[in-house]
N, C-alpha and C. Protein backbone atom coordinates (compact mmCIF):
# COMPACT_ATOMS: atom_id res chain seq x y z
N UNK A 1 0.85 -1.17 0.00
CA UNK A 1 0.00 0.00 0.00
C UNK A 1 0.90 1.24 0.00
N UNK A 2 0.71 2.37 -1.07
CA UNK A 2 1.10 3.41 -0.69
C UNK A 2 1.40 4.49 -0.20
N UNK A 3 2.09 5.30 0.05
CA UNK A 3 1.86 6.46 1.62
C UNK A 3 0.29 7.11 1.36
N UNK A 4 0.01 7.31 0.09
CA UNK A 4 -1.35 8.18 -0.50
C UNK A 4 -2.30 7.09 -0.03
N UNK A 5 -2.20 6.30 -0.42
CA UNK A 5 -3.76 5.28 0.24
C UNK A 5 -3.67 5.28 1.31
N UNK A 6 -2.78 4.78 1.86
CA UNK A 6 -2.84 5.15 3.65
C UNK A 6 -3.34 6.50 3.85
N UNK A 7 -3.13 6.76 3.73
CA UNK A 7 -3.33 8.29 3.91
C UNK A 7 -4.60 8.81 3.86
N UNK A 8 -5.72 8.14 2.58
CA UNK A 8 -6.53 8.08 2.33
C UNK A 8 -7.33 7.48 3.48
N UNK A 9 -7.28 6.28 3.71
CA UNK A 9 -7.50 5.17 4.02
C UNK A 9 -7.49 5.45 5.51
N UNK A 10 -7.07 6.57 6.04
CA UNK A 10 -6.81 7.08 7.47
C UNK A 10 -7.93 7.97 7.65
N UNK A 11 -7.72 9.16 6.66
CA UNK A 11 -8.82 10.03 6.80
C UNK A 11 -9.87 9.39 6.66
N UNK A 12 -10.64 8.63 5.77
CA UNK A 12 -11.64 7.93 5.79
C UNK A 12 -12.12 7.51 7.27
N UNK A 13 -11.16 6.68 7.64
CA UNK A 13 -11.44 5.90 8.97
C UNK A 13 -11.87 6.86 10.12
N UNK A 14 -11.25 8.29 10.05
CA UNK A 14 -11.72 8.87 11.46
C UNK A 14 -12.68 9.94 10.78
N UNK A 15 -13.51 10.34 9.19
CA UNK A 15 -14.40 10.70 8.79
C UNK A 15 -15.60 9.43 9.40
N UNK A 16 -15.63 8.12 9.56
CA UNK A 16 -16.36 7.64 9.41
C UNK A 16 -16.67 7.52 11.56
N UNK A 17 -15.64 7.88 11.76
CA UNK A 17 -15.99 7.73 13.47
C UNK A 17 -16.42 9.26 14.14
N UNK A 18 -15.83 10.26 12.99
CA UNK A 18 -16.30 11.28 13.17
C UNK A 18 -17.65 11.74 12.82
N UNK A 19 -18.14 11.16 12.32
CA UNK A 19 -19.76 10.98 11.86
C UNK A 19 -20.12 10.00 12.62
N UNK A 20 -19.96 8.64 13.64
CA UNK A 20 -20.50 8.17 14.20
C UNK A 20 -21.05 9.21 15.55
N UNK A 21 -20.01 9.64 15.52
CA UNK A 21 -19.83 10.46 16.83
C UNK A 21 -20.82 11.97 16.74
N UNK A 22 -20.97 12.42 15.88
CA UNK A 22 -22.42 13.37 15.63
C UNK A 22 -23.06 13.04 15.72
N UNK A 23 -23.35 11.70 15.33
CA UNK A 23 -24.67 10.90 15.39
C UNK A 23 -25.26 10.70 16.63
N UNK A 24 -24.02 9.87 17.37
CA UNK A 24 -24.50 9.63 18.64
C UNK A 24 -24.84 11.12 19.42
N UNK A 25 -23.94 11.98 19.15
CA UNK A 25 -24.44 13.98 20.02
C UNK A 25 -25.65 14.28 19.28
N UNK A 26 -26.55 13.74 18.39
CA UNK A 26 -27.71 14.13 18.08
C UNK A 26 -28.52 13.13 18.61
N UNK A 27 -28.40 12.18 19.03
CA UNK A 27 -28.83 11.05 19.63
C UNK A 27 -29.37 11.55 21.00
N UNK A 28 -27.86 12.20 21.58
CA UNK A 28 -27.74 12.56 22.95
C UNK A 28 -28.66 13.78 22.86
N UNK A 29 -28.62 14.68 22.16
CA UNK A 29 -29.54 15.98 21.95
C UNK A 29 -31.24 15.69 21.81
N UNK A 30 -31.54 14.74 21.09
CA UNK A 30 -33.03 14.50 21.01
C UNK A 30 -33.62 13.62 22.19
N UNK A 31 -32.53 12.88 22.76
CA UNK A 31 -33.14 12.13 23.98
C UNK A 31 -33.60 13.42 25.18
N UNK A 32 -32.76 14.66 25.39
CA UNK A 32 -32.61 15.39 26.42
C UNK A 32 -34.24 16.11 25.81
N UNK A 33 -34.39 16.84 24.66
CA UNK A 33 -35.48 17.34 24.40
C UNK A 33 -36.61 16.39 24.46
N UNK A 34 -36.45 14.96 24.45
CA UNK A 34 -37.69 14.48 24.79
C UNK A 34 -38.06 13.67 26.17
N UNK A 35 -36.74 13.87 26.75
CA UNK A 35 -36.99 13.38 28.29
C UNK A 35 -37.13 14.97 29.49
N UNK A 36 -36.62 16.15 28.65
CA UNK A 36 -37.52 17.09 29.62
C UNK A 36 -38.96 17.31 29.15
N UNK A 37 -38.75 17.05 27.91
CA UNK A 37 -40.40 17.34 27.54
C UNK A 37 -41.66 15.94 28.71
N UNK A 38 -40.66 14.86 28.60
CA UNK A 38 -41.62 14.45 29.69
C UNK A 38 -41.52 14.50 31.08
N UNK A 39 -40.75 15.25 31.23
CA UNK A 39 -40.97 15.30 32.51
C UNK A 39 -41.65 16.96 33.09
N UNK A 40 -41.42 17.44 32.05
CA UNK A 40 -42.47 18.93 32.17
C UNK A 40 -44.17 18.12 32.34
N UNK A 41 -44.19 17.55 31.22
CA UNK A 41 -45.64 17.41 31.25
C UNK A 41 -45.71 16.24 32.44
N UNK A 42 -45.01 15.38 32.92
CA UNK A 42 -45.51 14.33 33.97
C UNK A 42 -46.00 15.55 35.10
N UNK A 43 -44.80 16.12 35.01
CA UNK A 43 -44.91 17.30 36.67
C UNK A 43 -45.88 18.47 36.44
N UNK A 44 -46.00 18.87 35.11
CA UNK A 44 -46.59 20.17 35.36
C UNK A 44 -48.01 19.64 34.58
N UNK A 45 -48.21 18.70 33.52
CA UNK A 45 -49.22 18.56 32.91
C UNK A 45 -50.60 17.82 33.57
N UNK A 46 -51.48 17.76 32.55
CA UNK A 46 -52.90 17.07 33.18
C UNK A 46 -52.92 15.56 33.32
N UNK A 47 -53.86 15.52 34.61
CA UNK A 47 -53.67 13.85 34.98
C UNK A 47 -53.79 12.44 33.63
N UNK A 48 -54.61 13.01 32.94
CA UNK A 48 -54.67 12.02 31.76
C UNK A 48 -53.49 11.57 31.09
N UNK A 49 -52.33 12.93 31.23
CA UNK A 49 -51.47 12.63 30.42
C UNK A 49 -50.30 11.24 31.33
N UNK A 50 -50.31 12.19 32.15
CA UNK A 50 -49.52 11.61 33.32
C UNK A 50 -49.63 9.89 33.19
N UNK A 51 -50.58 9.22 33.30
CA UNK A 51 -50.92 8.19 33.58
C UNK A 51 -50.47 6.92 32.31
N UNK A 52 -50.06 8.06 30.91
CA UNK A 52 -49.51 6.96 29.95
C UNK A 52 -48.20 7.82 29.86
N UNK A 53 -47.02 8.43 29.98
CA UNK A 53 -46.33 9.09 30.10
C UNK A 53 -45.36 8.26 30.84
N UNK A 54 -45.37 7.01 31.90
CA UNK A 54 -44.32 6.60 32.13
C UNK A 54 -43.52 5.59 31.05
N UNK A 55 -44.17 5.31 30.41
CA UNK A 55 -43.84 4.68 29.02
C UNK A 55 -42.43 5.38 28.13
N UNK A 56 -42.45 6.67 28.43
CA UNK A 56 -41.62 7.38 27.45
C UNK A 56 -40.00 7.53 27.64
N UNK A 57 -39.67 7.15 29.19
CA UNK A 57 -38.48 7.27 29.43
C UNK A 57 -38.00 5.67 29.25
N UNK A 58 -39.22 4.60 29.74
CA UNK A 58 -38.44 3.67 29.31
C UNK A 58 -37.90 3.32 28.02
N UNK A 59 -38.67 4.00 26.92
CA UNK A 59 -38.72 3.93 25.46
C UNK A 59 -37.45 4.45 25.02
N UNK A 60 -36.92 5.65 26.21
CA UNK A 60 -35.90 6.38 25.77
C UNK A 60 -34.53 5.29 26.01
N UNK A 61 -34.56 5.03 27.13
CA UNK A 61 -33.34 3.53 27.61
C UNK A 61 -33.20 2.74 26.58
N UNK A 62 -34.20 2.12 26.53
CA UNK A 62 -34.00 1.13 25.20
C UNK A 62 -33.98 1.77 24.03
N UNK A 63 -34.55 2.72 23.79
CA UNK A 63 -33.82 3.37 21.90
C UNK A 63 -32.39 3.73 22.14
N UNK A 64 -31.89 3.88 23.20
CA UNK A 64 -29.89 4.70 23.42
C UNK A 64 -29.83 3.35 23.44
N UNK A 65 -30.16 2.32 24.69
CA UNK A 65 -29.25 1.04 24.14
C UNK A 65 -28.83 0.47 23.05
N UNK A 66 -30.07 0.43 22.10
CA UNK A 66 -30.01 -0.39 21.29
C UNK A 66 -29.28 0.74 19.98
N UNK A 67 -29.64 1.51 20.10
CA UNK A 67 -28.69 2.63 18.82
C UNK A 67 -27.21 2.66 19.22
N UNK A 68 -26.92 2.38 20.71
CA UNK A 68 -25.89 2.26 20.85
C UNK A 68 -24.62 1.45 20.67
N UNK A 69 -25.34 0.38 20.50
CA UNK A 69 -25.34 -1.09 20.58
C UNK A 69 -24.66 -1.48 19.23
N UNK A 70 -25.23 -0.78 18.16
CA UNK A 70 -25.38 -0.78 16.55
C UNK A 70 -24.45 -0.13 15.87
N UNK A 71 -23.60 0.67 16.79
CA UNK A 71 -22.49 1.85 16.36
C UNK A 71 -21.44 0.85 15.93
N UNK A 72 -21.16 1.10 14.52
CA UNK A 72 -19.64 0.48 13.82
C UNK A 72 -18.05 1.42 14.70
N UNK A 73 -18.38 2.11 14.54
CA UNK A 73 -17.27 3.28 14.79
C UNK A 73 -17.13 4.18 16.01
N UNK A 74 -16.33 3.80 16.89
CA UNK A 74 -16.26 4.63 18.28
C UNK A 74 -15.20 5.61 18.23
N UNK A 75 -15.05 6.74 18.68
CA UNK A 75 -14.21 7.74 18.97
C UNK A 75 -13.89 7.63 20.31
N UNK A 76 -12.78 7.80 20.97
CA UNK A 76 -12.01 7.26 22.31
C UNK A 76 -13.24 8.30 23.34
N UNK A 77 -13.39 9.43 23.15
CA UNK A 77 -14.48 10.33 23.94
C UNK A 77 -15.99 9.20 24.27
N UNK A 78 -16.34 9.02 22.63
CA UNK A 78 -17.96 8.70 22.92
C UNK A 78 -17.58 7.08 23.69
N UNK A 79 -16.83 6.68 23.64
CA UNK A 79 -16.77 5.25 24.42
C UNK A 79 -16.75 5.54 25.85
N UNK A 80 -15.44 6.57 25.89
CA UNK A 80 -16.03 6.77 27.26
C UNK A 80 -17.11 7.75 27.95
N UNK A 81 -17.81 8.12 27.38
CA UNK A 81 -18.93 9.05 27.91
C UNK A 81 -20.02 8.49 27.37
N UNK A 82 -20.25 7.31 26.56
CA UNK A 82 -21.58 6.40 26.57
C UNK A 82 -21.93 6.09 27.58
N UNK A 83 -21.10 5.05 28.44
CA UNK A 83 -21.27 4.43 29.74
C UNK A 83 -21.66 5.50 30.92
N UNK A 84 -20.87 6.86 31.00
CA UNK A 84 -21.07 7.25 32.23
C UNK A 84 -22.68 8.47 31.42
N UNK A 85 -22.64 8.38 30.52
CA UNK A 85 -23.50 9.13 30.60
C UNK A 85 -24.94 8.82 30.72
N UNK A 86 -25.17 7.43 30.34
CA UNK A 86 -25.95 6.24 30.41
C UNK A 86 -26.62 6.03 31.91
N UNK A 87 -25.27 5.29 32.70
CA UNK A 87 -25.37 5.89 34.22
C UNK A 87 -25.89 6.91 34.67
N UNK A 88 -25.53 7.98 34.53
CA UNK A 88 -25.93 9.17 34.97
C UNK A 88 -27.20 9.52 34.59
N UNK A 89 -27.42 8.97 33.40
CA UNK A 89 -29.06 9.53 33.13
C UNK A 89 -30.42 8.61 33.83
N UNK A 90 -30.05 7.28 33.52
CA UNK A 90 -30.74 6.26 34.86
C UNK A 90 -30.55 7.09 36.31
N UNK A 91 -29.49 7.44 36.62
CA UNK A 91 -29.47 7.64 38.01
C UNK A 91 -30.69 9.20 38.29
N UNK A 92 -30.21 10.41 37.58
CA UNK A 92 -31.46 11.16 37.51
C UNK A 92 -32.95 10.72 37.05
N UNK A 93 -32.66 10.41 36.60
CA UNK A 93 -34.15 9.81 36.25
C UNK A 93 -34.68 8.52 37.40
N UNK A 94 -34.08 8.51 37.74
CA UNK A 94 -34.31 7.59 39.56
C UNK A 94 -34.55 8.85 40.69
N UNK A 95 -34.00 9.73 40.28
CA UNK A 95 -34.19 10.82 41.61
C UNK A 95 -35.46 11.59 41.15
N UNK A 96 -35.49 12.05 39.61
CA UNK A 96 -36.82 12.65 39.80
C UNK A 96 -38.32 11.63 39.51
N UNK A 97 -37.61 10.21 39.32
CA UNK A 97 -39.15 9.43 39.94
C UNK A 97 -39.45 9.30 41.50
N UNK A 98 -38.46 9.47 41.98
CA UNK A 98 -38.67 9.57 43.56
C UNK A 98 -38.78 11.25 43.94
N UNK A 99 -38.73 12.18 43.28
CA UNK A 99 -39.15 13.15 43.71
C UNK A 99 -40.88 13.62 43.06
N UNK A 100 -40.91 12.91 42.42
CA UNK A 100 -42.60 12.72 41.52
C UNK A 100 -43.37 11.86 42.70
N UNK A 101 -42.49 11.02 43.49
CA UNK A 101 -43.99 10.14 44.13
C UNK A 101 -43.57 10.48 45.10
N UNK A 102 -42.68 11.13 46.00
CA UNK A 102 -43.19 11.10 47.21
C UNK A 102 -42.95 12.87 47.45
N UNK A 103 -42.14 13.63 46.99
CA UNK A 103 -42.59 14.88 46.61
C UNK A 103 -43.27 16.08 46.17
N UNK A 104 -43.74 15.75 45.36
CA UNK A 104 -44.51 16.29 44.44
C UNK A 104 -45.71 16.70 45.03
N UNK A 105 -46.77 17.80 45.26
CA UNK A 105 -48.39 17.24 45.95
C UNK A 105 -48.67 17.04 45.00
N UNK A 106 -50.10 16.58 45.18
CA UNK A 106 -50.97 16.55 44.45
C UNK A 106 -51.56 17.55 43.08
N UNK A 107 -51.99 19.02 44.44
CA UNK A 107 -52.17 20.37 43.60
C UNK A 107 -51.09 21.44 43.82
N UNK A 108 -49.79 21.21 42.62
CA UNK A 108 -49.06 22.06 43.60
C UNK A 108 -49.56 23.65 43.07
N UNK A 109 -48.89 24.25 43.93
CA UNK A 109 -48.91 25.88 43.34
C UNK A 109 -47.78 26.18 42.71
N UNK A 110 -47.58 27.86 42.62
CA UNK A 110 -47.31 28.17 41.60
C UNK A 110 -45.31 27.88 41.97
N UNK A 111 -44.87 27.82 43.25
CA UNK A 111 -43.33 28.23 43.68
C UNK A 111 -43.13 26.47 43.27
N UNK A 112 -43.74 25.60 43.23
CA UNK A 112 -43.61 24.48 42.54
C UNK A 112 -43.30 24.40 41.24
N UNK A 113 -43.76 24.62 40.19
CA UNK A 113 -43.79 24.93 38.96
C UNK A 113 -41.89 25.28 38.57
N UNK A 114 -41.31 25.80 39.99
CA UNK A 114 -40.23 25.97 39.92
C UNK A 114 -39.32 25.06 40.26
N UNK A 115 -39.67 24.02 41.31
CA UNK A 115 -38.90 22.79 40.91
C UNK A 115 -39.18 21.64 40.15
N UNK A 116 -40.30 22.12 39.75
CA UNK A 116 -40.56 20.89 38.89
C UNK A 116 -39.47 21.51 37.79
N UNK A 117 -39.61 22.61 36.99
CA UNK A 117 -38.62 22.80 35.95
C UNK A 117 -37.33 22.18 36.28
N UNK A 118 -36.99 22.51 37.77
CA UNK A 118 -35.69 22.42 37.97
C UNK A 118 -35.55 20.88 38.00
N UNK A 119 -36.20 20.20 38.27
CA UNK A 119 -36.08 18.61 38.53
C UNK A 119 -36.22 17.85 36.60
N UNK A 120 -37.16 18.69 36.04
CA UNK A 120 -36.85 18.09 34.61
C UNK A 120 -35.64 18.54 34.10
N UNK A 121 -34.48 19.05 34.51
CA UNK A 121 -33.75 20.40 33.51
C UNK A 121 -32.45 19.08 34.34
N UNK A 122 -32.07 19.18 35.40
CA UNK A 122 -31.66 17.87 35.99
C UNK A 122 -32.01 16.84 35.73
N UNK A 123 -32.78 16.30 35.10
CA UNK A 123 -32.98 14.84 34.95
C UNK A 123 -32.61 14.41 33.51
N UNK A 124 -32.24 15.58 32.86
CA UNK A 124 -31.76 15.65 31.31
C UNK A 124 -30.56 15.64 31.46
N UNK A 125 -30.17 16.89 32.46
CA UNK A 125 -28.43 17.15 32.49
C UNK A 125 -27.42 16.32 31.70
N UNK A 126 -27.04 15.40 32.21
CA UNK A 126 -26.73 13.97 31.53
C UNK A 126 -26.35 14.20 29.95
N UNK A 127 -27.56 14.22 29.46
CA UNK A 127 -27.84 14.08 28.23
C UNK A 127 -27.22 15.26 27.31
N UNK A 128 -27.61 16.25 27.86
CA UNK A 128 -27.19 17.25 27.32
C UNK A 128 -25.47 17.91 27.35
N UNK A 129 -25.00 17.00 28.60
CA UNK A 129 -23.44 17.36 28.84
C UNK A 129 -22.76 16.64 27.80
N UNK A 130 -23.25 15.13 27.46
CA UNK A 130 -22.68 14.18 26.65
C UNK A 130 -22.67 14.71 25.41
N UNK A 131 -23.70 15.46 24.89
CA UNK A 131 -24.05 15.93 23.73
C UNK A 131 -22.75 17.10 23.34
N UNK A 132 -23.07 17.95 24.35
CA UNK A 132 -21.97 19.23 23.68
C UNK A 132 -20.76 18.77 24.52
N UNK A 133 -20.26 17.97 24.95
CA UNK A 133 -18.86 17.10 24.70
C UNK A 133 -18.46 16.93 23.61
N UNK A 134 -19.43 15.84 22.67
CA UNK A 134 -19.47 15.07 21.43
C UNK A 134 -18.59 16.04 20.81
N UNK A 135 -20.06 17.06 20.17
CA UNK A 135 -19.90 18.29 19.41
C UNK A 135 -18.95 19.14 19.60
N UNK A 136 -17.92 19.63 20.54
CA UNK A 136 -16.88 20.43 20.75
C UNK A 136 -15.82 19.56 20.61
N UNK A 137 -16.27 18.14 21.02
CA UNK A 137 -15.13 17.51 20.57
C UNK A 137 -14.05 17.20 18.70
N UNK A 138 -16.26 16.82 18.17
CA UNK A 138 -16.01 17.07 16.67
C UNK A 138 -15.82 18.19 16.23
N UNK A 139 -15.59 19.25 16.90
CA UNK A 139 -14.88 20.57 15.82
C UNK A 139 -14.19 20.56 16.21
N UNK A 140 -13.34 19.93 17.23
CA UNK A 140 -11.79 20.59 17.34
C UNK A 140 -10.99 19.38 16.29
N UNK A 141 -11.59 18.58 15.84
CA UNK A 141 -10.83 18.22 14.61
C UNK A 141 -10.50 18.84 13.35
């Protein structure tokens, strides 16, 4: 093989992990917009909704596993910030189901409204740190 195909043959290889790796920070970006979106509406929305709404985070676990699962191409970052970020998002999402059932009232008022934001905006965190990691990571190439 010659220095030019190698060469080739290099860039290719970290074009193709460098696009895995957006993928997965858009991955990480749409999970965060749709796991505060449920947790706005679990906490702040109407009881009807509430009641089929726990469905959506588990939906979210298993779509990152399994998209994760499927990745040809790892970048040394997203390998290691899959796992902890994975972790970390189970683990919030364990604190604000325990701050939903035994926290939460019933009718809250309005100084509520303020931790509930704050408990969905945390329960994403996670998601959203992994994400603009990714992404600052892929432009500094």
């Amino acid at each position: 093989m010659s220095a030019e195909a190698a060469l080739r043959e290099v860039d290719r290889a970290q074009g193709a992990v460098r696009k895995s790796s957006l993928r997965v920070a858009r991955f990480f970006l749409g999970m965060w917009l749709g796991n505060t979106a449920y947790w706005l509406t679990t906490l702040l929305g109407p009881e009807a909704i509430k009641d089929y709404a726990i469905w959506v985070p588990t939906a979210l676990v298993v779509a990152g596993a399994l998209y994760m699962a499927r990745q040809r191409a790892y970048g040394r970052l997203q390998s290691r910030l899959s796992r902890s970020v994975t972790y970390a998002f189970v683990g919030t999402t364990v604190i604000g189901a325990l701050y939903n059932m035994f926290l939460h009232p019933q009718n809250p008022g309005p100084l509520w409204a303020v931790a509930d934001v704050l408990v969905a905006l945390i329960a994403g965190a996670p998601l959203l740190y992994g994400a603009v990691r990714i992404f600052r990571s892929a432009e500094d190439r």
